[in-house]
C-alpha atoms as a PDB file:
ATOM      1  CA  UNK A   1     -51.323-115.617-140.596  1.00  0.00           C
ATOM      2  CA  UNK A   2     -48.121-114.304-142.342  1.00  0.00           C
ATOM      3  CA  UNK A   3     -46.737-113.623-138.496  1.00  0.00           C
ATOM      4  CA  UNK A   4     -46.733-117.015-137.835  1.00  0.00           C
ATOM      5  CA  UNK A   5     -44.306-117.382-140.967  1.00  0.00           C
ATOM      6  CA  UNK A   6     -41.143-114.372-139.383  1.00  0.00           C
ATOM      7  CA  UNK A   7     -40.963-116.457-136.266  1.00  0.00           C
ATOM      8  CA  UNK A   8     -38.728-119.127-137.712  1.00  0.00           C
ATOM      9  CA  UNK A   9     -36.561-116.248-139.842  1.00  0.00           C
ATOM     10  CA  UNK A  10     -36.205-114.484-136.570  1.00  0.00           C
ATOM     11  CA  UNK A  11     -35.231-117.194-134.529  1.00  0.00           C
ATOM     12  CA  UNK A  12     -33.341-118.602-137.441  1.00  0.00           C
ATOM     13  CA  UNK A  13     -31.180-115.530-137.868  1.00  0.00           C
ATOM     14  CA  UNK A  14     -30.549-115.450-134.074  1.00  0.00           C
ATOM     15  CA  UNK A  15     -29.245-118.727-133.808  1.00  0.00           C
ATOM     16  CA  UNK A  16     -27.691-118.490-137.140  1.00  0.00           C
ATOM     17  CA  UNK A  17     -25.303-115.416-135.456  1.00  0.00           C
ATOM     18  CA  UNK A  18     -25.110-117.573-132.135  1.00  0.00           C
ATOM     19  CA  UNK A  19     -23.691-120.482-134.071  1.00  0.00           C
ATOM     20  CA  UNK A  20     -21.442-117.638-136.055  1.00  0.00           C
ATOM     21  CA  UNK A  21     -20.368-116.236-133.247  1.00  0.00           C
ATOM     22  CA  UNK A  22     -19.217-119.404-131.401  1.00  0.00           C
ATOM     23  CA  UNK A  23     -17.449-120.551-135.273  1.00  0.00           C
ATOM     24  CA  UNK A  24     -15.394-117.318-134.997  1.00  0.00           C
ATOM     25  CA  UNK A  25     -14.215-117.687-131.143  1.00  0.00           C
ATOM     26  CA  UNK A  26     -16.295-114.489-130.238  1.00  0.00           C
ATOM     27  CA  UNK A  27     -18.583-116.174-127.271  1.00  0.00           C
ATOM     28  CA  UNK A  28     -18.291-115.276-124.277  1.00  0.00           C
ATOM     29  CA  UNK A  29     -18.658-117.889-121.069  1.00  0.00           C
ATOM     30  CA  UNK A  30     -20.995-115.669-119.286  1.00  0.00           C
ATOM     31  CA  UNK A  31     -23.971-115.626-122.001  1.00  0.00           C
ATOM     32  CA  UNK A  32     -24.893-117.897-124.823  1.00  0.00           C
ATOM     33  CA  UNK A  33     -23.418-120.834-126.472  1.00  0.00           C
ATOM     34  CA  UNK A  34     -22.603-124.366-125.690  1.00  0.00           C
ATOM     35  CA  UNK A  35     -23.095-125.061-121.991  1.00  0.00           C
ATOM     36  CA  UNK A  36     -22.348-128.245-120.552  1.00  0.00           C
ATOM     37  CA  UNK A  37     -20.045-129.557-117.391  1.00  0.00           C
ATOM     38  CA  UNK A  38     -17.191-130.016-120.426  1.00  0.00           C
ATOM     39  CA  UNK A  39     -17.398-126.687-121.823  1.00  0.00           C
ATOM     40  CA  UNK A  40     -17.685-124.423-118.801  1.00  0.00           C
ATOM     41  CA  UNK A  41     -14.335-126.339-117.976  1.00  0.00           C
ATOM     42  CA  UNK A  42     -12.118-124.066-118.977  1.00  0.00           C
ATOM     43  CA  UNK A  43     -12.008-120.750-121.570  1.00  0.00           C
ATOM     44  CA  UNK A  44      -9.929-123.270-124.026  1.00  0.00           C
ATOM     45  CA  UNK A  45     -12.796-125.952-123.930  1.00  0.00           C
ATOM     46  CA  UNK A  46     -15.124-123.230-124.216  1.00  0.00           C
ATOM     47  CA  UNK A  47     -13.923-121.838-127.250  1.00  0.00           C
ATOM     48  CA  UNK A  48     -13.096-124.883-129.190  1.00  0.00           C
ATOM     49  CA  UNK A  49     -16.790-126.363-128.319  1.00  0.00           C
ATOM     50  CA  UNK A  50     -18.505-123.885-129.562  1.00  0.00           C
ATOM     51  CA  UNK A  51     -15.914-123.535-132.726  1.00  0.00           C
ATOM     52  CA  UNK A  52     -17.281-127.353-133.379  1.00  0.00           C
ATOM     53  CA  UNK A  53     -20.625-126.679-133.031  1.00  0.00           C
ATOM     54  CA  UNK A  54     -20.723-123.022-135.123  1.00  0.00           C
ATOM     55  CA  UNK A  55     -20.926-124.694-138.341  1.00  0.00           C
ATOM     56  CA  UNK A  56     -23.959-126.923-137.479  1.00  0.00           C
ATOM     57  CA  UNK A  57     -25.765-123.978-135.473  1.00  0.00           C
ATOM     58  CA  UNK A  58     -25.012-121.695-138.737  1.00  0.00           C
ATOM     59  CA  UNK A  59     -27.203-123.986-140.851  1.00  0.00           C
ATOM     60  CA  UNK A  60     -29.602-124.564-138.124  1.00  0.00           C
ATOM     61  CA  UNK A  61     -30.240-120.958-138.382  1.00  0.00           C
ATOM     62  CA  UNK A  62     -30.187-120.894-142.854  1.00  0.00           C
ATOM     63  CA  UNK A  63     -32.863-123.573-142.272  1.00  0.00           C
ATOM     64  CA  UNK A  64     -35.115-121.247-140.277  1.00  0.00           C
ATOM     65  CA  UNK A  65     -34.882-118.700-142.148  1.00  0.00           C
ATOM     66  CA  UNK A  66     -35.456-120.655-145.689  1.00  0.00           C
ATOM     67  CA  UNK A  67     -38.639-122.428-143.671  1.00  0.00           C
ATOM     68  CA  UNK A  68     -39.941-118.993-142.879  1.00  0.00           C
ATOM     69  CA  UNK A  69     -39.461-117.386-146.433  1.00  0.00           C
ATOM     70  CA  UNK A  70     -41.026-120.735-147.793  1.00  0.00           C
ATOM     71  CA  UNK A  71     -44.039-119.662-145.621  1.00  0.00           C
ATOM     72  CA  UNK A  72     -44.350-116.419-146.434  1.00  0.00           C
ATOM     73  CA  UNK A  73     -44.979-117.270-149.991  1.00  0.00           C
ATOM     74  CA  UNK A  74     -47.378-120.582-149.206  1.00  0.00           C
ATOM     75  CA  UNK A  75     -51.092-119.318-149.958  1.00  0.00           C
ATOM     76  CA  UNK A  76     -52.566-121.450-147.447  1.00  0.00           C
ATOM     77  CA  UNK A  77     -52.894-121.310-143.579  1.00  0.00           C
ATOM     78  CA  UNK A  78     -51.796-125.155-143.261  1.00  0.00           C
ATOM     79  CA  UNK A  79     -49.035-124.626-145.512  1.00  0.00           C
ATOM     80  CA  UNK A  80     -47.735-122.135-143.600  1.00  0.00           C
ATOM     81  CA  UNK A  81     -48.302-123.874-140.281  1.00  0.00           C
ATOM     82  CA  UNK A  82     -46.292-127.178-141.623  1.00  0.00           C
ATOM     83  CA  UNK A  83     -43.281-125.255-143.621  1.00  0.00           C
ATOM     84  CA  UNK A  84     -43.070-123.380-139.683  1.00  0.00           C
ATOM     85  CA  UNK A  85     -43.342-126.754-137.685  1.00  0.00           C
ATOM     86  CA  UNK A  86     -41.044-128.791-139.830  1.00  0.00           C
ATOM     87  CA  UNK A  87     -38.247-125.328-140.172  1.00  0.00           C
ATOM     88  CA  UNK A  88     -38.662-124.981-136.157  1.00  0.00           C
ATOM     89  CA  UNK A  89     -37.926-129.155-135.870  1.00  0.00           C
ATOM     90  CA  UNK A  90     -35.130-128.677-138.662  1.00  0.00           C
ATOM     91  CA  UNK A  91     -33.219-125.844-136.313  1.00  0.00           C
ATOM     92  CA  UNK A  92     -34.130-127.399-133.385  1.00  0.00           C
ATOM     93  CA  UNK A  93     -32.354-130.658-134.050  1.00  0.00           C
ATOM     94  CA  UNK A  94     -29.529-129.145-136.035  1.00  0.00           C
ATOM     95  CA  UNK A  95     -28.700-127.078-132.404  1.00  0.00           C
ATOM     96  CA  UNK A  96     -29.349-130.145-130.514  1.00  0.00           C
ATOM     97  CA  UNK A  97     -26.695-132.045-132.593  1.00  0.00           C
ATOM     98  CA  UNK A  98     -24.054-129.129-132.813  1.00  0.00           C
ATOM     99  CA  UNK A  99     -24.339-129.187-129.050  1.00  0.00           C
ATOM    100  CA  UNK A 100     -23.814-132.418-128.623  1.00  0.00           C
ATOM    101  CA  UNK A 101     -20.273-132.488-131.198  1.00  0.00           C
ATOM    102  CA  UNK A 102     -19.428-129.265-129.224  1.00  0.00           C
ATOM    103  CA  UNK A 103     -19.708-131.188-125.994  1.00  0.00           C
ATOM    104  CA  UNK A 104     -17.485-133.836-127.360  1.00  0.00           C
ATOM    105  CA  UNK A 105     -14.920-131.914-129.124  1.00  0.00           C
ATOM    106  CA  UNK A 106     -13.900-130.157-125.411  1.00  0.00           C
ATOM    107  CA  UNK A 107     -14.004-133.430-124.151  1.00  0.00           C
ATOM    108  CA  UNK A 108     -10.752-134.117-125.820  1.00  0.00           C
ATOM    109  CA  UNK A 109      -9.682-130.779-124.031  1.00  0.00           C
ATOM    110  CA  UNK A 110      -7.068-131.549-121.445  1.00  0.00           C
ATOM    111  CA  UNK A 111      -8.219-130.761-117.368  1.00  0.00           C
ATOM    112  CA  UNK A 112      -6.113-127.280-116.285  1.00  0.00           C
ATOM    113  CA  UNK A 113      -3.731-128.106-113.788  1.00  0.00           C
ATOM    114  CA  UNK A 114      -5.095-127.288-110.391  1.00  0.00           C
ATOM    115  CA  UNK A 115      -4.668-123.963-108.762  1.00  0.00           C
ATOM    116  CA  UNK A 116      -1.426-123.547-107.318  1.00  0.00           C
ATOM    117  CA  UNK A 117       0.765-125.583-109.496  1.00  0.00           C
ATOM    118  CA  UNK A 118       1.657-124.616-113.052  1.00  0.00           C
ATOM    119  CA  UNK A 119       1.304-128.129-113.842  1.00  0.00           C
ATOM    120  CA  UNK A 120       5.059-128.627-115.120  1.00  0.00           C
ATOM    121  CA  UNK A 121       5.509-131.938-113.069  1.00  0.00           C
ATOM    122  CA  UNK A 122       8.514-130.592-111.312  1.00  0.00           C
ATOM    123  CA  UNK A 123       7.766-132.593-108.509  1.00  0.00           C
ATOM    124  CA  UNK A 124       7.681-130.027-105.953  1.00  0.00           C
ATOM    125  CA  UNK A 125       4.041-128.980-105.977  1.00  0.00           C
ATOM    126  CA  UNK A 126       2.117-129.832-102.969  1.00  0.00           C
ATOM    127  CA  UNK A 127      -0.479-131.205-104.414  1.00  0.00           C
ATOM    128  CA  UNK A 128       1.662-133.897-106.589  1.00  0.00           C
ATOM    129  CA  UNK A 129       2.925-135.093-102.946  1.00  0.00           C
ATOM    130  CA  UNK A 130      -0.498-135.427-101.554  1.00  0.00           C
END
């Protein structure tokens, strides 16, 4: 029944690296991360989303973790089972809500300029005309 305790540290330390990751600019756009229509935007609004939401993931992840330690030292079955449920509901909504502030914060990024023009309002761009 101990098992059933290492699936929140697991997970927690996962996200917890995700959510450090994404603090420290390191994400990629191709894999994890925050992943809405705002974000996937541009590499800018990429990065600063998921600089936003690193902090909250971070703890999302310490609160796995602690839940699953906590379980591991419970003596019985339905403590173990709760401590896992409410750690696993913790992270869950801790990621949910980093996600969301992510998805705000490159909000606020500016559009890029469209392809061909650099976006300098020179007033010769083709597509300024149009």
């Amino acid at each position: 029944m101990f098992a059933i305790a290492l699936i929140p540290i697991v997970l927690g330390l996962v996200v917890a690296w995700g959510g450090l990751l994404g603090w420290r600019e390191k994400l990629s756009d191709r894999g994890a991360g925050v992943r809405t229509d705002a974000t996937l935007r541009s590499a800018d609004a990429f990065r600063l989303g998921n600089k936003v939401a690193g902090l909250p993931t971070i703890v999302a992840g310490f609160i796995g973790v602690f839940a699953g330690v906590a379980g591991l030292v419970l003596p019985t079955t339905a403590g173990i089972i709760t401590v896992t449920v409410i750690g696993l509901a913790g992270m869950f909504a801790l990621v949910v809500a980093g996600g969301v502030l992510g998805h705000r914060a490159a909000l606020a990024v500016p559009e890029p300029a469209p392809s061909g023009c650099d976006g300098c309002a020179c007033g010769t761009c083709v597509l300024q005309k149009a």
